[in-house]
C-alpha atoms as a PDB file:
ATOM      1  CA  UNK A   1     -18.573 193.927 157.460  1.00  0.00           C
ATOM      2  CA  UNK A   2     -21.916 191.843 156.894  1.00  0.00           C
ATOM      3  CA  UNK A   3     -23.048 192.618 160.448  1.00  0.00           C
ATOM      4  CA  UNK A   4     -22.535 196.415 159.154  1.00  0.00           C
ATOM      5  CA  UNK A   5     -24.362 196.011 155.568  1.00  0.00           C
ATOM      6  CA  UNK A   6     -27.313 194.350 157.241  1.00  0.00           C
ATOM      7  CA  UNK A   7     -27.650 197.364 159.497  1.00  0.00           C
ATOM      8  CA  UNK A   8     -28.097 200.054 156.569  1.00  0.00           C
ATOM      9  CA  UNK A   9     -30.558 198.266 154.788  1.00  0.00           C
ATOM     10  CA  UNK A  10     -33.593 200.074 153.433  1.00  0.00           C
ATOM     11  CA  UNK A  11     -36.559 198.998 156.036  1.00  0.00           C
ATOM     12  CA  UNK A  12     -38.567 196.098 153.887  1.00  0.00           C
ATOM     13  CA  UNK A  13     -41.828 198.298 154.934  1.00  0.00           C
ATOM     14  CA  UNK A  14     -40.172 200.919 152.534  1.00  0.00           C
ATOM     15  CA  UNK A  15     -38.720 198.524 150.003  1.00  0.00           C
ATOM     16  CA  UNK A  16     -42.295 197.413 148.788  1.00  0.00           C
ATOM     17  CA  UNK A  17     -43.000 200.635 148.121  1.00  0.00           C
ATOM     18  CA  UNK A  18     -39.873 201.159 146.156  1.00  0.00           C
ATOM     19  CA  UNK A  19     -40.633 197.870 144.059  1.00  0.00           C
ATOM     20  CA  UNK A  20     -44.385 199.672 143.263  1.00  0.00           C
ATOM     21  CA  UNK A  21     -42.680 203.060 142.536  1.00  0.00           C
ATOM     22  CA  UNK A  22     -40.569 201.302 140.093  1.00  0.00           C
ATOM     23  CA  UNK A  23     -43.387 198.799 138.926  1.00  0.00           C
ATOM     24  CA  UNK A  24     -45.799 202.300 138.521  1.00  0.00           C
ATOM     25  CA  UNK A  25     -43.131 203.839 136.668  1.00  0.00           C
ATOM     26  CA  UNK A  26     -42.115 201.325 134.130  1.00  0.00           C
ATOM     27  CA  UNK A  27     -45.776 200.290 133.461  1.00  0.00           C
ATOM     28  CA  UNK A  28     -46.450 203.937 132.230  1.00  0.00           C
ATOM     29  CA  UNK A  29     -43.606 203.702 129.856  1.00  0.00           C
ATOM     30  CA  UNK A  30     -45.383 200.056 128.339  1.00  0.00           C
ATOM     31  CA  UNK A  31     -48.913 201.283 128.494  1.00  0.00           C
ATOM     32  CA  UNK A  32     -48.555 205.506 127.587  1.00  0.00           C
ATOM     33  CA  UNK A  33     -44.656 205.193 126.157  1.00  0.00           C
ATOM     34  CA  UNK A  34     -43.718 208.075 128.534  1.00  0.00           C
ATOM     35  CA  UNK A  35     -40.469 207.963 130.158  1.00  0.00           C
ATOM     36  CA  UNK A  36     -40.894 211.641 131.484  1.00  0.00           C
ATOM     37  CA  UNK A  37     -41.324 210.925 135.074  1.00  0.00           C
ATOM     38  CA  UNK A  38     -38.407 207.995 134.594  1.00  0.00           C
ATOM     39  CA  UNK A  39     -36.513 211.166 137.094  1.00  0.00           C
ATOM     40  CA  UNK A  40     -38.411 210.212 140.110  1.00  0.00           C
ATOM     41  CA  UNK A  41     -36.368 206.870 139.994  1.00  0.00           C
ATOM     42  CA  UNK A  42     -32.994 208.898 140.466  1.00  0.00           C
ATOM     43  CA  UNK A  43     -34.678 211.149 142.934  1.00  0.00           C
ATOM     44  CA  UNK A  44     -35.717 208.052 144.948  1.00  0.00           C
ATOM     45  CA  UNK A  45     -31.919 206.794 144.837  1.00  0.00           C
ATOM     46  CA  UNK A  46     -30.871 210.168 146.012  1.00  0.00           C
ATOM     47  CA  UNK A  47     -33.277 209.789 148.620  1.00  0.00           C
ATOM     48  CA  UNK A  48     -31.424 206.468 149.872  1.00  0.00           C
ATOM     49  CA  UNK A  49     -27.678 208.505 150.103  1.00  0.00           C
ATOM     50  CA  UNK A  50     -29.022 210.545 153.454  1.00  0.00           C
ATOM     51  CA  UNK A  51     -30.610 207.044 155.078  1.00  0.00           C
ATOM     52  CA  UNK A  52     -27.790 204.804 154.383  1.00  0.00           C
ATOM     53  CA  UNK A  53     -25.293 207.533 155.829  1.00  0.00           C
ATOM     54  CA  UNK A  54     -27.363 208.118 158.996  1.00  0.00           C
ATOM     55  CA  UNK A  55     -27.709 203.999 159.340  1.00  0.00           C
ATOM     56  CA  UNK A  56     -23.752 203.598 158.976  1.00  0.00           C
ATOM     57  CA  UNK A  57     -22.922 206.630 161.980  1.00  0.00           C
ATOM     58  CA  UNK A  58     -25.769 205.024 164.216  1.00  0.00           C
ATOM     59  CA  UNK A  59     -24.215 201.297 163.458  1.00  0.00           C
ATOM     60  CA  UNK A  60     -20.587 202.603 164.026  1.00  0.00           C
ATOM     61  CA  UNK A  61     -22.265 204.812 167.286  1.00  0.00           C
ATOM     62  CA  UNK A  62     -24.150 201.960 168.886  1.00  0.00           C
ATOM     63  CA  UNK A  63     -20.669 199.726 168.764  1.00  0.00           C
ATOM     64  CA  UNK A  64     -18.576 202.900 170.343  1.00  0.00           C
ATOM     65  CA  UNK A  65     -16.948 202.984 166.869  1.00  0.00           C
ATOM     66  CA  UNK A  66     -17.946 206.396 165.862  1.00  0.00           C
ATOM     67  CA  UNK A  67     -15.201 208.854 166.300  1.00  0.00           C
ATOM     68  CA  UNK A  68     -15.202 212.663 166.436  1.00  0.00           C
ATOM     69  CA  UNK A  69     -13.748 212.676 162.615  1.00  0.00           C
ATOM     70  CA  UNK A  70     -16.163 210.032 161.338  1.00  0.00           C
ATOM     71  CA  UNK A  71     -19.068 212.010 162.475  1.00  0.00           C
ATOM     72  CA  UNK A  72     -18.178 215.640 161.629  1.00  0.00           C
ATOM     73  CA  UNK A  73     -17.250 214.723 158.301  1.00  0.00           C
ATOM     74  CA  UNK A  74     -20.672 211.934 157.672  1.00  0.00           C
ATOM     75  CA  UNK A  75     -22.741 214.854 159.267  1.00  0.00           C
ATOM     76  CA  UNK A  76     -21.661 217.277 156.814  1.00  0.00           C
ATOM     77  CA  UNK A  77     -21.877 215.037 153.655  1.00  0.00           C
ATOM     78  CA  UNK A  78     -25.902 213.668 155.138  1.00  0.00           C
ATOM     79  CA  UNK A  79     -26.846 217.495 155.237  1.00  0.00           C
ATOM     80  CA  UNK A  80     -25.694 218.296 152.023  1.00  0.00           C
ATOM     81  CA  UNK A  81     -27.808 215.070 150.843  1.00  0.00           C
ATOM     82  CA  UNK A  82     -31.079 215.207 153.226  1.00  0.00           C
ATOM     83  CA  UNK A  83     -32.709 217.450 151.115  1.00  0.00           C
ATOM     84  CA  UNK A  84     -32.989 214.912 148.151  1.00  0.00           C
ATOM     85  CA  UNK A  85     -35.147 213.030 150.630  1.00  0.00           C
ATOM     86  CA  UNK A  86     -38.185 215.897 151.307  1.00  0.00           C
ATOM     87  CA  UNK A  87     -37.542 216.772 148.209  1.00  0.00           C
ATOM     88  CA  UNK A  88     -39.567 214.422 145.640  1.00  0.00           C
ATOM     89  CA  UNK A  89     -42.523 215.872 147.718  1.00  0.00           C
ATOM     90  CA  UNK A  90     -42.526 219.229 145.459  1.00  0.00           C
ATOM     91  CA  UNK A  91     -42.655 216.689 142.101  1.00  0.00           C
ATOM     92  CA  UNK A  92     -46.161 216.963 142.705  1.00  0.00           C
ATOM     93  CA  UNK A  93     -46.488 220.201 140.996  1.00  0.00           C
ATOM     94  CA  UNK A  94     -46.265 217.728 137.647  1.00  0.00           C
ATOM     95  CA  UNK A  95     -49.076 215.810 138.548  1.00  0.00           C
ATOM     96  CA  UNK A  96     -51.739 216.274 135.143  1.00  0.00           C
ATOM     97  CA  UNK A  97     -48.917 218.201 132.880  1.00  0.00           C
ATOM     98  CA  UNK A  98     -48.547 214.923 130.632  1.00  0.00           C
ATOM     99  CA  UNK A  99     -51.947 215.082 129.251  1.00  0.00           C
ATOM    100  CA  UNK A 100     -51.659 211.832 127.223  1.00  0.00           C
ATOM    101  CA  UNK A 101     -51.642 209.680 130.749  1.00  0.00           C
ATOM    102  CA  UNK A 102     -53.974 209.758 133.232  1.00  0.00           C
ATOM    103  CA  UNK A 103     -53.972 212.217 136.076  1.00  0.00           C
ATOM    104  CA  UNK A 104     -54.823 209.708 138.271  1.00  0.00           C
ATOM    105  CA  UNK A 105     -51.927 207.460 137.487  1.00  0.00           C
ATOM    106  CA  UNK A 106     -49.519 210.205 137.436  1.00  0.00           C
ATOM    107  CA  UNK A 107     -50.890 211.069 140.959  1.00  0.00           C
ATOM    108  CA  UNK A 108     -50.802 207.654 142.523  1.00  0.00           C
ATOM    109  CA  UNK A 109     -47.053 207.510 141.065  1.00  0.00           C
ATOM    110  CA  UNK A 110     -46.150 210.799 142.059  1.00  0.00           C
ATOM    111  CA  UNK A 111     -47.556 210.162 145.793  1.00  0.00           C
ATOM    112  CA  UNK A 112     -46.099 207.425 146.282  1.00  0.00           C
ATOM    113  CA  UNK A 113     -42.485 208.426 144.803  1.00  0.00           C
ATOM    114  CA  UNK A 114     -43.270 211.322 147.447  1.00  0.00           C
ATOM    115  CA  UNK A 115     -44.403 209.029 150.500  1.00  0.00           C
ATOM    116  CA  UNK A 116     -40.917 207.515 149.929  1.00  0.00           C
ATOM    117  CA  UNK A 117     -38.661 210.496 149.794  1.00  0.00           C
ATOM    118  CA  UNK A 118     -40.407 211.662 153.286  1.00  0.00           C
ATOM    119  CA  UNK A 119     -40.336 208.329 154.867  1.00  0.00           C
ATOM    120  CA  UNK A 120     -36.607 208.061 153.976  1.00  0.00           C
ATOM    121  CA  UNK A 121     -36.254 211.404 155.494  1.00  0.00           C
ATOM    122  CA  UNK A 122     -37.915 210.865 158.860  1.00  0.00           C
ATOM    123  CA  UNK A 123     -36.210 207.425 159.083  1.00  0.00           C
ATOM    124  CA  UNK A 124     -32.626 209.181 158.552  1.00  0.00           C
ATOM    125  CA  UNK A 125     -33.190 212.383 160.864  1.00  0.00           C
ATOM    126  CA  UNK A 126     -34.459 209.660 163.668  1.00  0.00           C
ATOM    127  CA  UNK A 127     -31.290 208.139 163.236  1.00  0.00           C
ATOM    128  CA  UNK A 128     -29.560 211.088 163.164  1.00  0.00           C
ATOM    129  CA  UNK A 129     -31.554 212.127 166.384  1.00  0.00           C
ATOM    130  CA  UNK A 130     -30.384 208.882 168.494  1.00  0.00           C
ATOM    131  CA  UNK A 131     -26.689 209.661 167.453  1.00  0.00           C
ATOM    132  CA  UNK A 132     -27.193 213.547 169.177  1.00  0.00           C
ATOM    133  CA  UNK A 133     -29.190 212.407 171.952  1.00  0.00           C
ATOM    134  CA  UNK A 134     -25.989 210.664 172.486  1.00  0.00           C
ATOM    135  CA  UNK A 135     -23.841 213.429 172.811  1.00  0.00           C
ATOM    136  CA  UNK A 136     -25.646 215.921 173.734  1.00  0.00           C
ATOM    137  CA  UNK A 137     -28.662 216.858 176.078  1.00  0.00           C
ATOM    138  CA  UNK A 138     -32.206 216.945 174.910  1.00  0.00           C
ATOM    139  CA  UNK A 139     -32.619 220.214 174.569  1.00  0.00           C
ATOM    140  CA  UNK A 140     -29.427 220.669 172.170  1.00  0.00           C
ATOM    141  CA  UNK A 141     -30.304 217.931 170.266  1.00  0.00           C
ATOM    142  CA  UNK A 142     -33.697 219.466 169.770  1.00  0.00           C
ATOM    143  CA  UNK A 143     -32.331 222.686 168.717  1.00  0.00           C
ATOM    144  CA  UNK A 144     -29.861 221.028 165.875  1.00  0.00           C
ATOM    145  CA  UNK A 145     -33.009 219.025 164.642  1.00  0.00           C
ATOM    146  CA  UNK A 146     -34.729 222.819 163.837  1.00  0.00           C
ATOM    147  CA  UNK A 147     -31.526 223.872 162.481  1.00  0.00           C
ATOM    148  CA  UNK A 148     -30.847 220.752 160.381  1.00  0.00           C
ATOM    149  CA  UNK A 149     -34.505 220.797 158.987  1.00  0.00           C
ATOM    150  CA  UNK A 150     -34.394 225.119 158.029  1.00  0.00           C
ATOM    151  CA  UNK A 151     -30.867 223.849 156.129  1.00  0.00           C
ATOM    152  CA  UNK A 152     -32.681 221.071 154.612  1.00  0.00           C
ATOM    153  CA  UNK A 153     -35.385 223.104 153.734  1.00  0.00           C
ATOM    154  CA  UNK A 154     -33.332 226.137 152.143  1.00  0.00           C
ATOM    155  CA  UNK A 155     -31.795 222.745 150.022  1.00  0.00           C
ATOM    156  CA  UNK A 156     -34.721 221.869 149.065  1.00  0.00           C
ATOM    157  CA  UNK A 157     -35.614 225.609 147.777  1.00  0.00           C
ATOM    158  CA  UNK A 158     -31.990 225.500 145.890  1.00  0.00           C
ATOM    159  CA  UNK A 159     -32.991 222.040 144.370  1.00  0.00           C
ATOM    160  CA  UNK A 160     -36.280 223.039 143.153  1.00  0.00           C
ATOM    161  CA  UNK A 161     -36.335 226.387 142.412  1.00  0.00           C
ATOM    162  CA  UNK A 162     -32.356 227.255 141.314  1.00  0.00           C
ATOM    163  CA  UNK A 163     -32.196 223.929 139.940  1.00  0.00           C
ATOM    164  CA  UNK A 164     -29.422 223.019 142.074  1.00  0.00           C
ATOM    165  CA  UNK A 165     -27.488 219.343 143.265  1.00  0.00           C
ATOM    166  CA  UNK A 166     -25.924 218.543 146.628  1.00  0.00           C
ATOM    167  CA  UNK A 167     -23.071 217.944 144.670  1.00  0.00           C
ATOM    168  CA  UNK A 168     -22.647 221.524 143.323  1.00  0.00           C
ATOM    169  CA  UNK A 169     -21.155 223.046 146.277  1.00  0.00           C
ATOM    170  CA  UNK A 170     -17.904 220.646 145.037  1.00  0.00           C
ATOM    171  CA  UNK A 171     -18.357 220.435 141.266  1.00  0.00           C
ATOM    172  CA  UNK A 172     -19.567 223.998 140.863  1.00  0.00           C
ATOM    173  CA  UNK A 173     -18.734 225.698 144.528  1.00  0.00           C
ATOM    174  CA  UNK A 174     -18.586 229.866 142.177  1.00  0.00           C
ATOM    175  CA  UNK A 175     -21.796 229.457 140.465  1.00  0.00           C
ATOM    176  CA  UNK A 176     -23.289 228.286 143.994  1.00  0.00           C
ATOM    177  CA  UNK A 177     -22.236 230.755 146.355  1.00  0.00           C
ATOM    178  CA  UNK A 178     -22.435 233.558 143.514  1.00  0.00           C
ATOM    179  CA  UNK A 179     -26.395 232.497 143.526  1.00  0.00           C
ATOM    180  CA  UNK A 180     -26.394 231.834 146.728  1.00  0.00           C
ATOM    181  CA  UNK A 181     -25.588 235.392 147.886  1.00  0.00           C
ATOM    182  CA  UNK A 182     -28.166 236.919 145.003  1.00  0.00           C
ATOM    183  CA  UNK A 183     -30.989 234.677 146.850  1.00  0.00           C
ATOM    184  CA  UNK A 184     -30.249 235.855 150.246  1.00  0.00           C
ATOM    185  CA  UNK A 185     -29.271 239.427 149.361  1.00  0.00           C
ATOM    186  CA  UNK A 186     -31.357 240.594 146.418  1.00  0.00           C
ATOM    187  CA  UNK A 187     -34.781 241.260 146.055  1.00  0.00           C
ATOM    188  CA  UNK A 188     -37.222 239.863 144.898  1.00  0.00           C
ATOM    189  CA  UNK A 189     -35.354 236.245 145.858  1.00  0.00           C
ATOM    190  CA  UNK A 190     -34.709 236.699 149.114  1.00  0.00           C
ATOM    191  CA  UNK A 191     -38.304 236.869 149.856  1.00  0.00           C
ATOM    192  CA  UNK A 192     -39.549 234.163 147.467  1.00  0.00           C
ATOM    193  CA  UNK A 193     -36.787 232.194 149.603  1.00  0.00           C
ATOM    194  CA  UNK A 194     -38.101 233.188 152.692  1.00  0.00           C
ATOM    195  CA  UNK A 195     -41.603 231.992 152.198  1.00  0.00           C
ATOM    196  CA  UNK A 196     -40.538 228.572 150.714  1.00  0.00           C
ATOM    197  CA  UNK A 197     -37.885 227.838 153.322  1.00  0.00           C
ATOM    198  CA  UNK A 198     -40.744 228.515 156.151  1.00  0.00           C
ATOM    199  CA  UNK A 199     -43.111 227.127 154.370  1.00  0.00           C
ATOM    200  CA  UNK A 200     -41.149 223.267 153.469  1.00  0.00           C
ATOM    201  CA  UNK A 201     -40.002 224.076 156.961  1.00  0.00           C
ATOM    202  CA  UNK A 202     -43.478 223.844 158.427  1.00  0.00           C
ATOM    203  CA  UNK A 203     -44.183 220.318 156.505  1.00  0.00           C
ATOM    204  CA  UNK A 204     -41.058 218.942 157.308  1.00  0.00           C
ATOM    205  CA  UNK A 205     -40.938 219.694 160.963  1.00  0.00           C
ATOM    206  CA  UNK A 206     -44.579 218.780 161.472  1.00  0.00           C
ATOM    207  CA  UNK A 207     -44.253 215.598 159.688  1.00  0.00           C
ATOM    208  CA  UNK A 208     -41.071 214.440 161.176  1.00  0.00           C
ATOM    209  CA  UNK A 209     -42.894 214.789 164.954  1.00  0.00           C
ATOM    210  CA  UNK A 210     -46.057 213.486 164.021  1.00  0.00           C
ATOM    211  CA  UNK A 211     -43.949 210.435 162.534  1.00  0.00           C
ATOM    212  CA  UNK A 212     -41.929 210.328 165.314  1.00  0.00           C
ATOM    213  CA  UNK A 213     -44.200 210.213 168.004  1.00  0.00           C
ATOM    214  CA  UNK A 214     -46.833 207.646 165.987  1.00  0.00           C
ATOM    215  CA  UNK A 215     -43.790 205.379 166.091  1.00  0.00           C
ATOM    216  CA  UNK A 216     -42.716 205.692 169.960  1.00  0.00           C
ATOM    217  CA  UNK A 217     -46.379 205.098 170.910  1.00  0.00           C
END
Protein backbone atom coordinates (compact mmCIF):
# COMPACT_ATOMS: atom_id res chain seq x y z
CA UNK A 1 0.00 0.00 0.00
CA UNK A 2 2.95 2.61 0.57
CA UNK A 3 4.74 1.32 -2.54
CA UNK A 4 1.20 2.29 -4.25
CA UNK A 5 0.72 5.90 -2.48
CA UNK A 6 4.25 6.85 -3.41
CA UNK A 7 3.43 6.10 -7.03
CA UNK A 8 0.38 8.68 -7.32
CA UNK A 9 2.07 11.42 -5.90
CA UNK A 10 1.78 14.85 -7.48
CA UNK A 11 5.36 15.30 -9.40
CA UNK A 12 7.41 17.78 -6.80
CA UNK A 13 8.12 19.91 -10.20
CA UNK A 14 4.26 20.54 -9.98
CA UNK A 15 3.93 20.70 -6.22
CA UNK A 16 6.01 24.03 -6.03
CA UNK A 17 3.83 25.45 -8.17
CA UNK A 18 0.85 24.39 -6.19
CA UNK A 19 2.52 25.83 -2.88
CA UNK A 20 2.88 29.44 -5.07
CA UNK A 21 -0.73 29.09 -6.39
CA UNK A 22 -1.81 28.78 -2.89
CA UNK A 23 0.86 31.31 -1.46
CA UNK A 24 -0.48 33.89 -4.58
CA UNK A 25 -3.87 33.26 -3.56
CA UNK A 26 -3.89 33.74 0.12
CA UNK A 27 -1.55 36.80 -0.10
CA UNK A 28 -4.32 38.61 -2.18
CA UNK A 29 -6.82 37.91 0.47
CA UNK A 30 -4.07 39.71 3.30
CA UNK A 31 -2.97 42.47 1.03
CA UNK A 32 -6.53 43.37 -1.27
CA UNK A 33 -9.09 41.27 1.26
CA UNK A 34 -10.44 39.46 -1.85
CA UNK A 35 -11.30 35.94 -1.55
CA UNK A 36 -12.99 35.94 -5.10
CA UNK A 37 -10.53 33.90 -6.92
CA UNK A 38 -10.28 31.57 -3.48
CA UNK A 39 -12.28 28.99 -6.53
CA UNK A 40 -9.14 28.39 -8.38
CA UNK A 41 -7.97 26.43 -5.19
CA UNK A 42 -10.94 23.86 -5.66
CA UNK A 43 -10.42 23.89 -9.36
CA UNK A 44 -6.74 22.97 -8.78
CA UNK A 45 -7.94 19.97 -6.41
CA UNK A 46 -10.27 18.91 -9.11
CA UNK A 47 -7.47 19.03 -11.31
CA UNK A 48 -5.54 16.36 -9.04
CA UNK A 49 -8.84 13.65 -9.22
CA UNK A 50 -7.92 12.84 -13.18
CA UNK A 51 -3.85 12.52 -12.28
CA UNK A 52 -4.14 10.50 -9.24
CA UNK A 53 -6.66 8.07 -11.11
CA UNK A 54 -4.43 7.72 -14.20
CA UNK A 55 -1.22 7.18 -11.63
CA UNK A 56 -3.23 4.35 -9.66
CA UNK A 57 -4.32 2.24 -13.30
CA UNK A 58 -0.61 2.77 -14.58
CA UNK A 59 0.79 1.54 -10.92
CA UNK A 60 -1.78 -1.40 -10.83
CA UNK A 61 -0.84 -1.87 -14.98
CA UNK A 62 2.92 -1.86 -14.64
CA UNK A 63 2.56 -4.75 -11.69
CA UNK A 64 0.00 -6.89 -14.11
CA UNK A 65 -2.60 -5.91 -11.47
CA UNK A 66 -4.93 -4.03 -13.64
CA UNK A 67 -7.89 -6.05 -14.61
CA UNK A 68 -10.46 -5.60 -17.38
CA UNK A 69 -13.10 -4.28 -14.54
CA UNK A 70 -10.59 -2.01 -12.81
CA UNK A 71 -9.87 -0.24 -15.97
CA UNK A 72 -13.27 0.14 -17.69
CA UNK A 73 -14.74 1.41 -14.69
CA UNK A 74 -11.29 4.01 -13.61
CA UNK A 75 -11.44 4.99 -17.40
CA UNK A 76 -14.89 6.07 -17.23
CA UNK A 77 -14.74 7.91 -13.82
CA UNK A 78 -10.93 9.84 -15.24
CA UNK A 79 -13.04 11.04 -18.35
CA UNK A 80 -15.77 12.31 -16.55
CA UNK A 81 -12.97 14.21 -14.35
CA UNK A 82 -10.17 15.21 -17.10
CA UNK A 83 -11.88 18.11 -18.01
CA UNK A 84 -11.40 19.84 -14.54
CA UNK A 85 -7.75 19.64 -15.51
CA UNK A 86 -7.80 21.93 -19.07
CA UNK A 87 -10.24 23.53 -17.57
CA UNK A 88 -8.78 26.36 -15.12
CA UNK A 89 -7.20 27.50 -18.49
CA UNK A 90 -10.63 29.41 -19.50
CA UNK A 91 -10.42 31.27 -15.73
CA UNK A 92 -8.45 33.60 -17.59
CA UNK A 93 -11.35 35.39 -18.96
CA UNK A 94 -11.37 36.99 -15.11
CA UNK A 95 -8.11 38.28 -15.35
CA UNK A 96 -8.66 42.53 -14.61
CA UNK A 97 -12.60 42.09 -13.55
CA UNK A 98 -11.61 42.77 -9.75
CA UNK A 99 -10.57 46.25 -10.29
CA UNK A 100 -9.45 46.86 -6.66
CA UNK A 101 -6.26 44.31 -7.27
CA UNK A 102 -3.87 44.52 -9.69
CA UNK A 103 -4.20 43.06 -13.14
CA UNK A 104 -0.95 41.97 -13.01
CA UNK A 105 -1.31 39.94 -9.88
CA UNK A 106 -4.52 38.53 -10.89
CA UNK A 107 -2.68 37.46 -14.13
CA UNK A 108 0.40 35.92 -12.64
CA UNK A 109 -2.20 33.97 -10.26
CA UNK A 110 -4.49 33.12 -12.84
CA UNK A 111 -1.49 31.74 -15.17
CA UNK A 112 -0.13 29.93 -13.00
CA UNK A 113 -3.46 28.26 -11.47
CA UNK A 114 -3.78 27.59 -15.40
CA UNK A 115 -0.10 26.20 -16.04
CA UNK A 116 -1.19 23.69 -13.34
CA UNK A 117 -4.52 22.48 -14.52
CA UNK A 118 -2.71 21.77 -18.10
CA UNK A 119 0.33 20.24 -16.68
CA UNK A 120 -1.90 17.93 -14.56
CA UNK A 121 -3.68 17.17 -17.71
CA UNK A 122 -0.79 16.23 -19.98
CA UNK A 123 0.80 14.30 -17.05
CA UNK A 124 -2.58 12.16 -16.64
CA UNK A 125 -3.39 11.58 -20.50
CA UNK A 126 0.53 10.38 -20.75
CA UNK A 127 -0.31 8.03 -18.24
CA UNK A 128 -3.31 7.18 -19.63
CA UNK A 129 -1.41 6.80 -23.05
CA UNK A 130 1.24 4.11 -21.60
CA UNK A 131 -1.77 2.07 -20.15
CA UNK A 132 -3.37 1.91 -24.12
CA UNK A 133 -0.17 1.51 -25.73
CA UNK A 134 -0.41 -1.51 -23.63
CA UNK A 135 -3.31 -2.95 -24.98
CA UNK A 136 -3.64 -1.81 -27.97
CA UNK A 137 -1.55 -0.87 -31.16
CA UNK A 138 -0.29 2.58 -31.84
CA UNK A 139 -2.50 3.57 -34.09
CA UNK A 140 -5.68 2.73 -31.78
CA UNK A 141 -4.23 4.21 -29.02
CA UNK A 142 -3.73 7.32 -31.06
CA UNK A 143 -7.20 7.41 -32.19
CA UNK A 144 -8.74 7.10 -28.39
CA UNK A 145 -6.27 9.99 -27.40
CA UNK A 146 -8.38 12.34 -30.23
CA UNK A 147 -11.47 10.91 -28.96
CA UNK A 148 -10.68 11.29 -25.24
CA UNK A 149 -9.44 14.96 -25.79
CA UNK A 150 -12.97 16.09 -28.22
CA UNK A 151 -14.88 14.43 -24.87
CA UNK A 152 -12.72 16.38 -22.67
CA UNK A 153 -13.12 19.28 -24.58
CA UNK A 154 -17.09 19.16 -24.99
CA UNK A 155 -16.58 18.85 -20.75
CA UNK A 156 -14.87 21.56 -20.64
CA UNK A 157 -17.62 23.59 -22.83
CA UNK A 158 -20.38 22.01 -20.27
CA UNK A 159 -18.18 23.24 -17.28
CA UNK A 160 -17.72 26.66 -18.47
CA UNK A 161 -20.37 27.64 -20.41
CA UNK A 162 -23.62 25.44 -18.88
CA UNK A 163 -22.06 25.71 -15.64
CA UNK A 164 -21.87 22.12 -15.26
CA UNK A 165 -19.77 19.38 -12.67
CA UNK A 166 -18.42 15.94 -13.55
CA UNK A 167 -20.48 14.93 -10.89
CA UNK A 168 -23.84 15.97 -12.44
CA UNK A 169 -24.26 13.18 -14.75
CA UNK A 170 -24.93 11.15 -11.10
CA UNK A 171 -26.36 13.85 -8.84
CA UNK A 172 -28.39 15.53 -11.56
CA UNK A 173 -28.24 12.82 -14.66
CA UNK A 174 -32.35 14.78 -16.13
CA UNK A 175 -31.18 18.25 -16.00
CA UNK A 176 -27.87 16.99 -17.86
CA UNK A 177 -29.00 15.04 -20.63
CA UNK A 178 -32.22 17.39 -20.97
CA UNK A 179 -29.37 20.24 -21.70
CA UNK A 180 -27.36 18.12 -23.16
CA UNK A 181 -29.70 17.28 -26.07
CA UNK A 182 -30.78 21.28 -26.37
CA UNK A 183 -26.83 21.94 -26.95
CA UNK A 184 -26.40 19.39 -29.55
CA UNK A 185 -29.83 19.72 -31.18
CA UNK A 186 -30.95 23.33 -31.00
CA UNK A 187 -29.76 26.26 -32.52
CA UNK A 188 -28.05 28.65 -31.74
CA UNK A 189 -26.07 26.11 -29.08
CA UNK A 190 -25.15 23.62 -31.12
CA UNK A 191 -23.00 25.91 -33.03
CA UNK A 192 -21.61 27.99 -30.14
CA UNK A 193 -20.68 24.25 -29.01
CA UNK A 194 -19.18 23.44 -32.07
CA UNK A 195 -16.72 26.25 -32.23
CA UNK A 196 -15.63 25.89 -28.52
CA UNK A 197 -15.27 22.12 -28.59
CA UNK A 198 -12.85 22.59 -31.84
CA UNK A 199 -11.49 25.33 -30.67
CA UNK A 200 -10.29 23.86 -26.67
CA UNK A 201 -9.77 20.89 -28.92
CA UNK A 202 -7.05 22.57 -30.94
CA UNK A 203 -5.16 23.82 -27.55
CA UNK A 204 -5.48 20.74 -25.90
CA UNK A 205 -4.29 18.44 -28.60
CA UNK A 206 -1.47 20.76 -29.61
CA UNK A 207 -0.30 21.19 -26.17
CA UNK A 208 -0.47 17.67 -25.07
CA UNK A 209 2.09 16.71 -28.27
CA UNK A 210 4.22 19.52 -27.97
CA UNK A 211 4.50 18.43 -24.13
CA UNK A 212 4.84 15.11 -24.99
CA UNK A 213 7.43 15.12 -27.37
CA UNK A 214 9.64 18.04 -25.32
CA UNK A 215 9.65 15.34 -22.65
CA UNK A 216 10.73 12.11 -24.81
CA UNK A 217 13.55 14.21 -26.33
Amino acid sequence: MQNTFKKILIPKSLLVLIMLAITLNLLRIVLFGKLSFIYLLWNIFLAMIPFMISSTLLYYNNNDKLNNSLFIVGSIFWILFLPNAPYIVTDLIHIGVVRSVPVLYDSVLLFTSAWIGLLLGMHSLFHMEKILLSKYSKKVTSIIIVVVLLLSSFGIYLGRFLRFNSWDIFTNPLSFFNILLNTLYYSPYHIEALIYIVLFFSFTYVSYISWKYSNLE
